[in-house]
Protein backbone atom coordinates (compact mmCIF):
# COMPACT_ATOMS: atom_id res chain seq x y z
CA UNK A 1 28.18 -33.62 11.09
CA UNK A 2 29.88 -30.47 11.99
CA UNK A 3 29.37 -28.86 15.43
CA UNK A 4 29.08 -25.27 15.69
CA UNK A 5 31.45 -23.94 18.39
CA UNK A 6 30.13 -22.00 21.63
CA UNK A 7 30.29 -18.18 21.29
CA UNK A 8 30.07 -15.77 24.60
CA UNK A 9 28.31 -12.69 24.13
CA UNK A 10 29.89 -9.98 26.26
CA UNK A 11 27.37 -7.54 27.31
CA UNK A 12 29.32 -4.07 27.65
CA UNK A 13 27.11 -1.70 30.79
CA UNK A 14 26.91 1.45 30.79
CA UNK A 15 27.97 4.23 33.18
CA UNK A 16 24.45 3.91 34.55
CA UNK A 17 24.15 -0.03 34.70
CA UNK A 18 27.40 0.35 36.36
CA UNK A 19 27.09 -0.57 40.22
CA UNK A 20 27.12 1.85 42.90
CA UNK A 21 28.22 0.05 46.24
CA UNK A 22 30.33 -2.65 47.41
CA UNK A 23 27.27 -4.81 47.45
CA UNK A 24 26.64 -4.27 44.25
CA UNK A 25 29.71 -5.03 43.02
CA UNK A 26 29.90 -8.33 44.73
CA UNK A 27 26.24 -9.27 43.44
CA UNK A 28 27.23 -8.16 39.84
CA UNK A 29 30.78 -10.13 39.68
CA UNK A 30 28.55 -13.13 41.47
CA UNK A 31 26.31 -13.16 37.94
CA UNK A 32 23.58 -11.86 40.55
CA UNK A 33 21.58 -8.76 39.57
CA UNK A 34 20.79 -6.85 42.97
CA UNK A 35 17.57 -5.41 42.15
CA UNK A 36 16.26 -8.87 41.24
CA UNK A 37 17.40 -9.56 45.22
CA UNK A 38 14.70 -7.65 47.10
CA UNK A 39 14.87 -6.51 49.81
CA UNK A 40 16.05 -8.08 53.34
CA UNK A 41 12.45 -9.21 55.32
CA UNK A 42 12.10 -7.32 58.85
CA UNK A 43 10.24 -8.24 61.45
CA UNK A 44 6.35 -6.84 61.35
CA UNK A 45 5.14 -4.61 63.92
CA UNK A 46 2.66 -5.97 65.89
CA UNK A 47 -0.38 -3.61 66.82
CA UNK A 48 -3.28 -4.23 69.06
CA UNK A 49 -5.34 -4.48 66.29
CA UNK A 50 -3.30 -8.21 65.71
CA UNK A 51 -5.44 -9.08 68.99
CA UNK A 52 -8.76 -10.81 67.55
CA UNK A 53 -10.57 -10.91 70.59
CA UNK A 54 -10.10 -7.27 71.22
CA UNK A 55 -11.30 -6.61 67.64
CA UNK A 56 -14.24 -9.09 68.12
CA UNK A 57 -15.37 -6.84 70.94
CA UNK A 58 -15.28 -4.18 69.65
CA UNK A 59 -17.10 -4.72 66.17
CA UNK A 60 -19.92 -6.88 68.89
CA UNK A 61 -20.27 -3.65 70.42
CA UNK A 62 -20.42 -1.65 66.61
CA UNK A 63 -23.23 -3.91 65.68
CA UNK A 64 -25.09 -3.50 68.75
CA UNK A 65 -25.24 -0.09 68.14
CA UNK A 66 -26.20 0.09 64.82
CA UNK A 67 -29.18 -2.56 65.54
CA UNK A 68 -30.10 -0.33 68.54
CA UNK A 69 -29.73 2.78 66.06
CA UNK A 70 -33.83 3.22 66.03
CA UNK A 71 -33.82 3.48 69.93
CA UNK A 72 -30.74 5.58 69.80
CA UNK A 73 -31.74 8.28 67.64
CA UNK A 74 -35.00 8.49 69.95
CA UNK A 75 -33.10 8.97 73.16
CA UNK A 76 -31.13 11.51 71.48
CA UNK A 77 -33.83 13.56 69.88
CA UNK A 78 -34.20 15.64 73.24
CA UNK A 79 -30.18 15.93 73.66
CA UNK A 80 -29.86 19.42 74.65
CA UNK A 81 -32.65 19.44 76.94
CA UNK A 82 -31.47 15.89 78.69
CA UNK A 83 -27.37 17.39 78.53
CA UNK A 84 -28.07 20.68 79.99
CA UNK A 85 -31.58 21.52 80.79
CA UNK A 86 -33.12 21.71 84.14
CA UNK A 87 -36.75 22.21 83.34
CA UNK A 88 -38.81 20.59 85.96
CA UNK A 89 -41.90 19.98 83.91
CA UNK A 90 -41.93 16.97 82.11
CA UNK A 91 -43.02 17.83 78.19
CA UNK A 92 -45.97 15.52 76.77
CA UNK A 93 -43.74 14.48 73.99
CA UNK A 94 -40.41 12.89 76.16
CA UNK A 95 -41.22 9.64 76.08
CA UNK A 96 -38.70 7.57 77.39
CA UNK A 97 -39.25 3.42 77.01
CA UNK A 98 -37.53 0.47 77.90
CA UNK A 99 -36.02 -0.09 74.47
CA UNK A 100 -34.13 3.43 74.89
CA UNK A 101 -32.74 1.86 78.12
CA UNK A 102 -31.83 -0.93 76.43
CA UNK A 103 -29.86 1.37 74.03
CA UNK A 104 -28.20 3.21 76.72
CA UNK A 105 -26.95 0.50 78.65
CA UNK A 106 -25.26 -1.12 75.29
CA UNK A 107 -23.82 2.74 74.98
CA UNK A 108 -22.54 2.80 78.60
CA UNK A 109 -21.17 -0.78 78.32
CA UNK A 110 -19.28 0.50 75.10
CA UNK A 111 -18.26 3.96 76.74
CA UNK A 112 -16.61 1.41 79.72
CA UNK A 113 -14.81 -0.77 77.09
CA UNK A 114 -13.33 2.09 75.14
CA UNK A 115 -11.99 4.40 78.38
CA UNK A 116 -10.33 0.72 79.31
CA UNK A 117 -8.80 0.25 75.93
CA UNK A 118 -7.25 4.06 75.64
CA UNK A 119 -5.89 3.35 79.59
CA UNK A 120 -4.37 0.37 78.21
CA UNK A 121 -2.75 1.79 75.19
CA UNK A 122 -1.44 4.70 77.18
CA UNK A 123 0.13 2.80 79.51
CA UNK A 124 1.16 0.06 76.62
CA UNK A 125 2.99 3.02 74.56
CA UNK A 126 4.53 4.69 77.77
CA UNK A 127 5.95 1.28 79.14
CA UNK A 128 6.80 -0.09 75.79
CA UNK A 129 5.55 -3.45 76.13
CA UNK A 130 4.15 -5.20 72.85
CA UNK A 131 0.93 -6.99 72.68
CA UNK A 132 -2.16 -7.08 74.18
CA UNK A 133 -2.67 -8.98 77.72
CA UNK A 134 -6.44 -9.73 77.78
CA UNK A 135 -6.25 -10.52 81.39
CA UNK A 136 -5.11 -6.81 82.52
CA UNK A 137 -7.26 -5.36 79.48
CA UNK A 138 -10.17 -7.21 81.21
CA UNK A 139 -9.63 -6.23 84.24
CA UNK A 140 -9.13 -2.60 83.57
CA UNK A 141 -12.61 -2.49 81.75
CA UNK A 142 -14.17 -4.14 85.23
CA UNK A 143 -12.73 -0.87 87.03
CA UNK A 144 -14.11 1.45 84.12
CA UNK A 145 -17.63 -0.31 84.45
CA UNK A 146 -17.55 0.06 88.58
CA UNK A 147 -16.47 3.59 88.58
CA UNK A 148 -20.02 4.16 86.05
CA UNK A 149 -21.72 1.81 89.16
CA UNK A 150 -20.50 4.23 91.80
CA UNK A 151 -20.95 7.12 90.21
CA UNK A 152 -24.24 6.42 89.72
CA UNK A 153 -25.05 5.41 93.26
CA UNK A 154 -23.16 8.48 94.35
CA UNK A 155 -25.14 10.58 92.46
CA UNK A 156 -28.30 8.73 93.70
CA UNK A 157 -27.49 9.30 97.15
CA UNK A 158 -26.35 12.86 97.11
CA UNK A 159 -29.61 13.74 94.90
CA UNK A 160 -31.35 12.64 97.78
CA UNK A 161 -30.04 14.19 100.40
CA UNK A 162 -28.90 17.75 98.73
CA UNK A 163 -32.21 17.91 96.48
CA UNK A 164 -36.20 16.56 95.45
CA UNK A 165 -36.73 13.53 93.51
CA UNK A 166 -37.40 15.93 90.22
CA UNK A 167 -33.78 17.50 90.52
CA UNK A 168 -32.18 13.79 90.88
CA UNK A 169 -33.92 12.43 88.12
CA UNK A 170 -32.78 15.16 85.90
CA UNK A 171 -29.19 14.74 87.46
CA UNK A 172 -29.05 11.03 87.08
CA UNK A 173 -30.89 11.51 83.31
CA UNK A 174 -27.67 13.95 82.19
CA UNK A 175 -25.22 11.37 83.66
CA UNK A 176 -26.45 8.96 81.54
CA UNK A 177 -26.85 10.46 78.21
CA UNK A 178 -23.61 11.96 78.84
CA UNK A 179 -22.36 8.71 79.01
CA UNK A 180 -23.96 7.83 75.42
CA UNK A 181 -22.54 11.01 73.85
CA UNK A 182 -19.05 9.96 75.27
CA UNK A 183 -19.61 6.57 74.19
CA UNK A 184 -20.57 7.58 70.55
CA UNK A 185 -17.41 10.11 69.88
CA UNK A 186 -14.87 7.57 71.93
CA UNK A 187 -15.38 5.09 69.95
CA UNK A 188 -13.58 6.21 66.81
CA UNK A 189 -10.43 7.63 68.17
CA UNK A 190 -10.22 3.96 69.80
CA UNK A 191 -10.77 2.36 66.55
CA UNK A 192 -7.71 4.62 65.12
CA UNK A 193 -5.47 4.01 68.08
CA UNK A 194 -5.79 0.24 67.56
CA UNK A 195 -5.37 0.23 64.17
CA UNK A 196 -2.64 2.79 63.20
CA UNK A 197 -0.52 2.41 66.59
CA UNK A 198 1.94 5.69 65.43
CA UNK A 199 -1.25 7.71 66.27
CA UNK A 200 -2.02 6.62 69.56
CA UNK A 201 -0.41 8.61 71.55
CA UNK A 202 -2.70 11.90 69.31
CA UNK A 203 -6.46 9.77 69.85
CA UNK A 204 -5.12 9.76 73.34
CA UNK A 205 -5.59 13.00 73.93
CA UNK A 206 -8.48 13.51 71.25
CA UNK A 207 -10.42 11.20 73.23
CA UNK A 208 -9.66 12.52 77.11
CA UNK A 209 -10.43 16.58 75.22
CA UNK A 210 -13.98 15.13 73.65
CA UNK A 211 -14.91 13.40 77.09
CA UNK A 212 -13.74 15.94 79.06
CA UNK A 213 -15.93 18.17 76.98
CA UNK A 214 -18.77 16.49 77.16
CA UNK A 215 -18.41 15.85 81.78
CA UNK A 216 -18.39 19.80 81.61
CA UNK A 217 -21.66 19.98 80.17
CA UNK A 218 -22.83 17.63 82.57
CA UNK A 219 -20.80 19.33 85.41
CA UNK A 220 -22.81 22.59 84.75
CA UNK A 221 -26.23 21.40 84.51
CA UNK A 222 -25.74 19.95 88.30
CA UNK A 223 -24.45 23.50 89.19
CA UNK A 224 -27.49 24.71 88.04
CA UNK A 225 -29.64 22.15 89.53
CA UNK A 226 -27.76 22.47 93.02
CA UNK A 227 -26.79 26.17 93.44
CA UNK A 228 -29.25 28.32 95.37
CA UNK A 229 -26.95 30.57 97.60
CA UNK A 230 -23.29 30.91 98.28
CA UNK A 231 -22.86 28.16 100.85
CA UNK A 232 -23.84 25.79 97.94
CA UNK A 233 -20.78 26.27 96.05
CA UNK A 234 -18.53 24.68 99.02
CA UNK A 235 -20.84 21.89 98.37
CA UNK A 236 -20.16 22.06 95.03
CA UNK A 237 -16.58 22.07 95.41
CA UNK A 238 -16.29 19.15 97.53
CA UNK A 239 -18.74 17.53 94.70
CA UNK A 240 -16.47 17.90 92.27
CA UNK A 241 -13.25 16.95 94.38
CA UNK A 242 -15.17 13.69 95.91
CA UNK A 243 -16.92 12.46 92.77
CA UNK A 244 -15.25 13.85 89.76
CA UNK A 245 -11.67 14.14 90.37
CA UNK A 246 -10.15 11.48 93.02
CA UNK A 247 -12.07 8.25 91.02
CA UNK A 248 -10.78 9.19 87.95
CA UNK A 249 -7.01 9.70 89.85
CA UNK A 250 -7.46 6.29 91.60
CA UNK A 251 -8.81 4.82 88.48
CA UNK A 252 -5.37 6.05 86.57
CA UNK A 253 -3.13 4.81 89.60
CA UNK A 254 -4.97 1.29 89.64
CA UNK A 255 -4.15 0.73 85.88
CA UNK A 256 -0.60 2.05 86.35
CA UNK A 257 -0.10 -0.42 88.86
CA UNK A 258 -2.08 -3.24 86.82
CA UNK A 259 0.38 -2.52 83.55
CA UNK A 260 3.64 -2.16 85.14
């Protein structure tokens, strides 16, 4: 039986099969075609939305909302009137029940997370650190959730003194539904800055313009509840210098200190 002898093809390459580094060359003259390679794995970014009990929260808090969504659209039928009215006469038609409170304290709870998780990635992206400590994130929502507590016991306290029971109530009413406006347009630019990380830094400041926005509102409709002559704007100013301003600045120097 005769055996055919072995024949080598030679495959001549064109000028564009030809290679085009170093690299290539070495692959090629290996019997290694570089594109069949890949590439080189890198290390994957971690973001905070890696962290699964941070996620957890927050979709806990999502569905909360949405099962509350009845209740919520109730308390916010009278918005404009509850944000920056100050009519004294209570209309037939406000009717405000316990399942609306219900729905405003899962807001407020949500607005408390959110301001600590947009503290914490501030601080996370100016400090460079990677991950997500639970302890400090924890921690920082406590101090979000007591400066809502004092507030609201300041507010209690200088209603009484400074004004009538009608005028605190309406004070203390646009504090809190405020608070659920804030909560409601927070929570998306914290959902973005935990999930595409290059864009934190931009929700950052999306989030501190929309709940800025909405405290001015607020801020106005106790001007007009409190202002009757000119001595009550030195009032006002030390208002807004003991209430407003120095939590927020201790709140920010508390965190700093917490993330360093």
């Amino acid at each position: 039986m005769e055996v055919e002898p072995i024949s080598f093809c030679i495959h001549k390459c064109s000028f564009m099969d030809a290679p085009s580094s170093v690299e290539d060359a070495q692959l090629c003259a290996t019997g290694r075609i570089g594109y069949l390679q890949g590439e080189a794995p890198v290390e994957r970014n971690s973001s905070p939305g890696d962290s699964y009990p941070l996620t957890a929260i927050l979709l806990t808090f999502i569905v909360a909302v949405l099962l509350n969504y009845h209740h919520c659209s109730r308390m916010f039928k009278n918005i404009r009137e509850d944000l920056i009215g100050v009519r004294r006469r209570t209309n037939a038609f406000d009717d405000h029940t316990a399942n609306e409170l219900r729905a405003s304290f899962v807001l407020v709870l949500q607005l408390c997370v959110c301001q600590a998780i947009l503290l914490y990635l501030h601080f996370r992206s100016h400090y460079g650190f990677e991950g997500i400590f639970c302890g400090a994130l924890g921690k920082t929502a406590l101090m979000t959730a007591g400066l809502y507590a004092f507030q609201v016991s300041a507010y209690f306290v200088v209603g009484a003194v400074f004004a009538d029971k009608e005028a605190t109530k309406l004070w203390l009413r646009g504090y809190n539904i405020s608070s659920s406006v804030s909560s409601l347009l927070l929570i998306f630019p914290t959902l973005i800055a935990i999930f595409y990380p290059p864009l934190t830094n931009a929700m950052i400041i999306t989030a501190l313009c929309l709940f800025l926005g909405v405290k001015m509102l607020f801020i106005v409709k106790g001007f007009r509840i409190f202002f009757d002559e000119i001595y009550s704007l030195l009032y006002f100013i030390l208002y807004l210098c003991t209430l407003e301003i120095i939590p927020l600045i201790v709140i920010y120097a508390e965190v700093q200190l917490l993330c360093r």
